[in-house]
PDB file of N, CA and C in Angstrom:
ATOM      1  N   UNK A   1       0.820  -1.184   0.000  1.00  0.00           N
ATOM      2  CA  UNK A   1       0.000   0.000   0.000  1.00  0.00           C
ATOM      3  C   UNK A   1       0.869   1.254   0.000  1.00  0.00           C
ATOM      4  N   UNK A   2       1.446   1.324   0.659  1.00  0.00           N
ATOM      5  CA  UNK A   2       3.019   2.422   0.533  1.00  0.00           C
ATOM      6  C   UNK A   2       3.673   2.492  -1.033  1.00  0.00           C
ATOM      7  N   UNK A   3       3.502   1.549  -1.962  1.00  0.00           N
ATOM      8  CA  UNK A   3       4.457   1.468  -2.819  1.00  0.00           C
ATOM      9  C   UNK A   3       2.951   2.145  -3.947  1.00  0.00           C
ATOM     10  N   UNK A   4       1.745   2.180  -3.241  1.00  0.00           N
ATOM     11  CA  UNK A   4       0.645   2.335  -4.176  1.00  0.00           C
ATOM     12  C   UNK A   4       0.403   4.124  -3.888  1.00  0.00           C
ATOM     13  N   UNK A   5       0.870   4.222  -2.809  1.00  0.00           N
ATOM     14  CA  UNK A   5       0.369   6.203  -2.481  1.00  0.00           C
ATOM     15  C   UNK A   5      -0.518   5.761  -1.679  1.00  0.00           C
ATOM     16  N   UNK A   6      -1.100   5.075  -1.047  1.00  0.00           N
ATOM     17  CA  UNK A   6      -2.162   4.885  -0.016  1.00  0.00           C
ATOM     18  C   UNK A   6      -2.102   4.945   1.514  1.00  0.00           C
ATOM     19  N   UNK A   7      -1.152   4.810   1.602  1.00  0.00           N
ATOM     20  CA  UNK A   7      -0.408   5.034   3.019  1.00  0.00           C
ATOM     21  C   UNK A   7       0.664   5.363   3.152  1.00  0.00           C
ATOM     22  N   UNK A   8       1.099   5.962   4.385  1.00  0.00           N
ATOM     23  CA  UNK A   8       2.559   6.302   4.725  1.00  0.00           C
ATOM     24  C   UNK A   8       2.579   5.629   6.057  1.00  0.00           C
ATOM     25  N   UNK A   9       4.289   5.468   6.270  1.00  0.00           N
ATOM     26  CA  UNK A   9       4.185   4.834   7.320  1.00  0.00           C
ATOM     27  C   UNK A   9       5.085   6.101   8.202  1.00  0.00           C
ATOM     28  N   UNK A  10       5.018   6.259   9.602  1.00  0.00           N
ATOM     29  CA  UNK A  10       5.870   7.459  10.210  1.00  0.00           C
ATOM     30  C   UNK A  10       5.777   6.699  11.889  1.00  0.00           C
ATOM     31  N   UNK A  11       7.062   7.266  12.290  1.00  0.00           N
ATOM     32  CA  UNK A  11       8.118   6.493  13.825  1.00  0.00           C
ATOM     33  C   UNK A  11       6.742   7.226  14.564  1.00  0.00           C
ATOM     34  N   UNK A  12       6.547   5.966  15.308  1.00  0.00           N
ATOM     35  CA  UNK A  12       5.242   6.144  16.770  1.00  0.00           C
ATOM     36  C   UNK A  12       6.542   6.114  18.334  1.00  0.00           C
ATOM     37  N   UNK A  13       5.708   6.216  19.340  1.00  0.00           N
ATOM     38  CA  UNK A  13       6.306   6.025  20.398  1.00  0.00           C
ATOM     39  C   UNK A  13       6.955   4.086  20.779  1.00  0.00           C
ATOM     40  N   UNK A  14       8.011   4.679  20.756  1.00  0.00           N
ATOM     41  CA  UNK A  14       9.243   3.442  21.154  1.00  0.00           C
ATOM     42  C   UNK A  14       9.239   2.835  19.786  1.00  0.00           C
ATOM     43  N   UNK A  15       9.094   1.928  19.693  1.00  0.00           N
ATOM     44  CA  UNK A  15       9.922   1.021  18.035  1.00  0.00           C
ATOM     45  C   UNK A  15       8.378   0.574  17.533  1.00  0.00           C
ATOM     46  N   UNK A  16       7.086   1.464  17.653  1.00  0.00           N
ATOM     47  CA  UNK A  16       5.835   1.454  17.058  1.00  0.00           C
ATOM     48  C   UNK A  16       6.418   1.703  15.618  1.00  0.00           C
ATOM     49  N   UNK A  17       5.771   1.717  14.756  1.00  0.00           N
ATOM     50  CA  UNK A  17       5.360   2.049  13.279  1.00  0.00           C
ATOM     51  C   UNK A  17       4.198   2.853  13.122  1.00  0.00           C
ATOM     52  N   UNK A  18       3.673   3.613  12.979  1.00  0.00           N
ATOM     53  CA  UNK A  18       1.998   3.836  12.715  1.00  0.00           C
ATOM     54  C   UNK A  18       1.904   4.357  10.859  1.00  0.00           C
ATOM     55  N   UNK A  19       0.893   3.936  10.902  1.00  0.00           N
ATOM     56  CA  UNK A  19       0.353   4.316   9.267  1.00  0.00           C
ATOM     57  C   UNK A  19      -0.964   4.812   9.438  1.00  0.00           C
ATOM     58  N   UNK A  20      -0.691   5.715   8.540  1.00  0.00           N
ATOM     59  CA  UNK A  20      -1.402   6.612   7.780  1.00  0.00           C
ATOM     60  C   UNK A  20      -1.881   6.837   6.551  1.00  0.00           C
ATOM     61  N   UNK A  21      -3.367   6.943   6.435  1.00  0.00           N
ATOM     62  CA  UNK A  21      -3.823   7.415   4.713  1.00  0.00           C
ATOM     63  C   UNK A  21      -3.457   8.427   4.243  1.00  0.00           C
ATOM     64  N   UNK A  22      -2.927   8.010   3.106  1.00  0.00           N
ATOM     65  CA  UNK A  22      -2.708   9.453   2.426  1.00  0.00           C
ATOM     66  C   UNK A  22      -3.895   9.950   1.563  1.00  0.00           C
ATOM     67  N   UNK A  23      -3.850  11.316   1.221  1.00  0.00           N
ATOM     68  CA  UNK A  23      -5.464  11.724   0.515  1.00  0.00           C
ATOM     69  C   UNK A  23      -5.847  10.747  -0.945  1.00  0.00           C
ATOM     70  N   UNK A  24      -5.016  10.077  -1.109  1.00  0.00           N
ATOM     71  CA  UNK A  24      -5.075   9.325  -2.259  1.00  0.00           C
ATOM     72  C   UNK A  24      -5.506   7.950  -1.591  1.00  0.00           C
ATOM     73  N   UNK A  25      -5.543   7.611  -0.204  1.00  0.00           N
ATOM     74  CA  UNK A  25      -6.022   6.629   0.938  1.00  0.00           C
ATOM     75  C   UNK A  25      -6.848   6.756   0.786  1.00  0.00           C
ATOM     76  N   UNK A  26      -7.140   7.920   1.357  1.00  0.00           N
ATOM     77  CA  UNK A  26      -8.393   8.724   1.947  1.00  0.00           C
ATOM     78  C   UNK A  26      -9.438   8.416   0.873  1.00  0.00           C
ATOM     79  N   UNK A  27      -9.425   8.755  -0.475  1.00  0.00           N
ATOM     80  CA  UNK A  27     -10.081   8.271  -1.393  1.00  0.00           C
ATOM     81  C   UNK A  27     -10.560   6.873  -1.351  1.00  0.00           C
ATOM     82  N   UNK A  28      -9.713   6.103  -1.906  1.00  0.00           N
ATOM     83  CA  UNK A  28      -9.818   4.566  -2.245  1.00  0.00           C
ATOM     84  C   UNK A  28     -10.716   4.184  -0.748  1.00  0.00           C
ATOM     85  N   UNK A  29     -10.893   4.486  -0.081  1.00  0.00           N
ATOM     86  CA  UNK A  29     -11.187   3.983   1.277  1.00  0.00           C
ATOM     87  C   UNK A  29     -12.964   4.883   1.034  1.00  0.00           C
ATOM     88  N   UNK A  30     -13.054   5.994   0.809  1.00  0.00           N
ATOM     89  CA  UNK A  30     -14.244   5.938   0.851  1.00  0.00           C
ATOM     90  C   UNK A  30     -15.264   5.845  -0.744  1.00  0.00           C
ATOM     91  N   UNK A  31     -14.371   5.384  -1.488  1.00  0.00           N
ATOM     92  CA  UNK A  31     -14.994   4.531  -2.689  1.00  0.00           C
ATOM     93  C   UNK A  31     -15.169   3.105  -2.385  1.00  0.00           C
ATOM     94  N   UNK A  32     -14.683   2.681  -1.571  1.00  0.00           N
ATOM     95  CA  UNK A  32     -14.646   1.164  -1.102  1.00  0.00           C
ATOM     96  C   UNK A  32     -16.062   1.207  -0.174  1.00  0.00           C
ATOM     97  N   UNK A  33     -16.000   2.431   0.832  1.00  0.00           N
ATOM     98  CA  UNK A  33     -17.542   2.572   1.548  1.00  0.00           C
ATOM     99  C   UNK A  33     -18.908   2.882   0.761  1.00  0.00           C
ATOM    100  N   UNK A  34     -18.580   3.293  -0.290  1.00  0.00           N
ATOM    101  CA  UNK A  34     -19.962   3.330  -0.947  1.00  0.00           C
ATOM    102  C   UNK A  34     -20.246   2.082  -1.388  1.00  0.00           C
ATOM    103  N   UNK A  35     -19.675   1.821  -2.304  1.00  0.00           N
ATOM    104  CA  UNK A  35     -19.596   0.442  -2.958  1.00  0.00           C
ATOM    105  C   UNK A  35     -19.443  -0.965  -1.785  1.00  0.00           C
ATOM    106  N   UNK A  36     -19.088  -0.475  -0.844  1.00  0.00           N
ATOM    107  CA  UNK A  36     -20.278  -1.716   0.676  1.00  0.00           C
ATOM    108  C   UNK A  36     -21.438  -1.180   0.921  1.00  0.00           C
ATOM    109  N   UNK A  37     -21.703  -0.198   1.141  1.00  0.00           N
ATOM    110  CA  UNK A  37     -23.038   0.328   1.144  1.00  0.00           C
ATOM    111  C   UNK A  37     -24.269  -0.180   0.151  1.00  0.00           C
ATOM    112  N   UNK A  38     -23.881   0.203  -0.725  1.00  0.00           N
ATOM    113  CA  UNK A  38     -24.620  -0.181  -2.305  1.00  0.00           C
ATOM    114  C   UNK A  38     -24.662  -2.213  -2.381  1.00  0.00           C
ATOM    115  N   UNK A  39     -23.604  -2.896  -2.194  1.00  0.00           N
ATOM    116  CA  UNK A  39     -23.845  -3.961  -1.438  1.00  0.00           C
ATOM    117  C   UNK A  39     -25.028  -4.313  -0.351  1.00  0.00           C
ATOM    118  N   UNK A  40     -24.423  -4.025   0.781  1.00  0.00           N
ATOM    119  CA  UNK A  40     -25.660  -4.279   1.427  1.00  0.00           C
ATOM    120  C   UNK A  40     -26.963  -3.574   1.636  1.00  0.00           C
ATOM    121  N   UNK A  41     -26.975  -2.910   0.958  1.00  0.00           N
ATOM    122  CA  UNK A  41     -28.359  -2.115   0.883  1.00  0.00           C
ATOM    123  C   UNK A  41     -29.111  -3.010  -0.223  1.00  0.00           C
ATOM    124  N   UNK A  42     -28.301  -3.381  -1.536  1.00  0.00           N
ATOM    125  CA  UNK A  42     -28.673  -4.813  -2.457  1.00  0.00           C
ATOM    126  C   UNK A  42     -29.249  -6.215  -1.595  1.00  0.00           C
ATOM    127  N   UNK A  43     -28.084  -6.697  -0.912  1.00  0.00           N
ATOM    128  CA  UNK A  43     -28.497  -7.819   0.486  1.00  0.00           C
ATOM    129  C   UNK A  43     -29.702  -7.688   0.417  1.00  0.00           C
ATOM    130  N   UNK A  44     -29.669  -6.786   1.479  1.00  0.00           N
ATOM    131  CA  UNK A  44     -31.090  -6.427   2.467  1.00  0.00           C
ATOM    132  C   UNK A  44     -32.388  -5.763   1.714  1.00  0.00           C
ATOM    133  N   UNK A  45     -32.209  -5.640   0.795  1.00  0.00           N
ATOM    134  CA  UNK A  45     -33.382  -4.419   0.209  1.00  0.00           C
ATOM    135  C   UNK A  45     -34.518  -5.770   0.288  1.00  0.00           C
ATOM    136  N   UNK A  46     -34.670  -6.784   0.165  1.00  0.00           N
ATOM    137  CA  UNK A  46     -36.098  -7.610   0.377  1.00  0.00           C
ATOM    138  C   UNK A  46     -36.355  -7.873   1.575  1.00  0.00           C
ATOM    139  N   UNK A  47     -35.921  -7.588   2.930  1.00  0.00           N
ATOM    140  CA  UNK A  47     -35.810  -7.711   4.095  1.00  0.00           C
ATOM    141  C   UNK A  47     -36.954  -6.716   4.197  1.00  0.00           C
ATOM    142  N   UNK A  48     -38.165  -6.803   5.070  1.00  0.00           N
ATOM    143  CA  UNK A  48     -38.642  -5.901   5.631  1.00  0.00           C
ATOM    144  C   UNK A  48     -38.212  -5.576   6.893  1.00  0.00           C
ATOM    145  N   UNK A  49     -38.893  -4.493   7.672  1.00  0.00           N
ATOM    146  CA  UNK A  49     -38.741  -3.993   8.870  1.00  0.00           C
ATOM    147  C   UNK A  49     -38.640  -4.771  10.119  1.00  0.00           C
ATOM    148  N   UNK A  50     -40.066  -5.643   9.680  1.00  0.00           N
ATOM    149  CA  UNK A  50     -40.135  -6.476  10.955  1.00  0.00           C
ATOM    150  C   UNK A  50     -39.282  -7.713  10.907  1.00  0.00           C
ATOM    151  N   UNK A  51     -38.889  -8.185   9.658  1.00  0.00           N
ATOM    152  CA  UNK A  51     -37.911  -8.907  10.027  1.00  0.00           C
ATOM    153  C   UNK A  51     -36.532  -9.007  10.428  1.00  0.00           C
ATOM    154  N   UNK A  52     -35.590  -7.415  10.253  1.00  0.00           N
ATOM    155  CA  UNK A  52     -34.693  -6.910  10.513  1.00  0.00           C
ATOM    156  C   UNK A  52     -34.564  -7.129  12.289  1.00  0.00           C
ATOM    157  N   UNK A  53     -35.699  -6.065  12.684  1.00  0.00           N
ATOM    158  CA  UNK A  53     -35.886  -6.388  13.945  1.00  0.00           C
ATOM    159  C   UNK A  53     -35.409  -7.688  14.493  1.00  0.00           C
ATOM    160  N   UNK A  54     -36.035  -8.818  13.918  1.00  0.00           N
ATOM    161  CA  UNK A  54     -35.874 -10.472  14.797  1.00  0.00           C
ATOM    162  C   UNK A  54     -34.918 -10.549  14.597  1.00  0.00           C
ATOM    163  N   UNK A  55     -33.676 -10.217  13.331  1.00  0.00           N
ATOM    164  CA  UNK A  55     -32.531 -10.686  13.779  1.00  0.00           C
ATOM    165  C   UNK A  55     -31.783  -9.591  14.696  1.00  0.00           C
TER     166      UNK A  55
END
């Protein structure tokens, strides 16, 4: 993901690593949330109310 622009990685406290999205992350990550959304909203769309509830 580093070698793609999607993350960076930068020194945390003691010999941590932490990563980070980069705005080019930041993207791909919330094109990935719509497109689960749009998924399960597909799933579920014959589900009514009351049966949501029981589970």
């Amino acid at each position: 993901m580093v070698a793609l622009g999607l993350i960076e990685r930068r020194p945390g406290g003691g010999r941590r690593i932490e990563h980070h999205l980069t705005p080019s992350g930041e993207q791909v990550l919330a094109a990935g949330h719509r497109i689960a959304d749009e998924v399960l909203a597909t799933c579920f769309a014959p589900w009514t109310r009351p049966t949501v509830r029981r589970c």
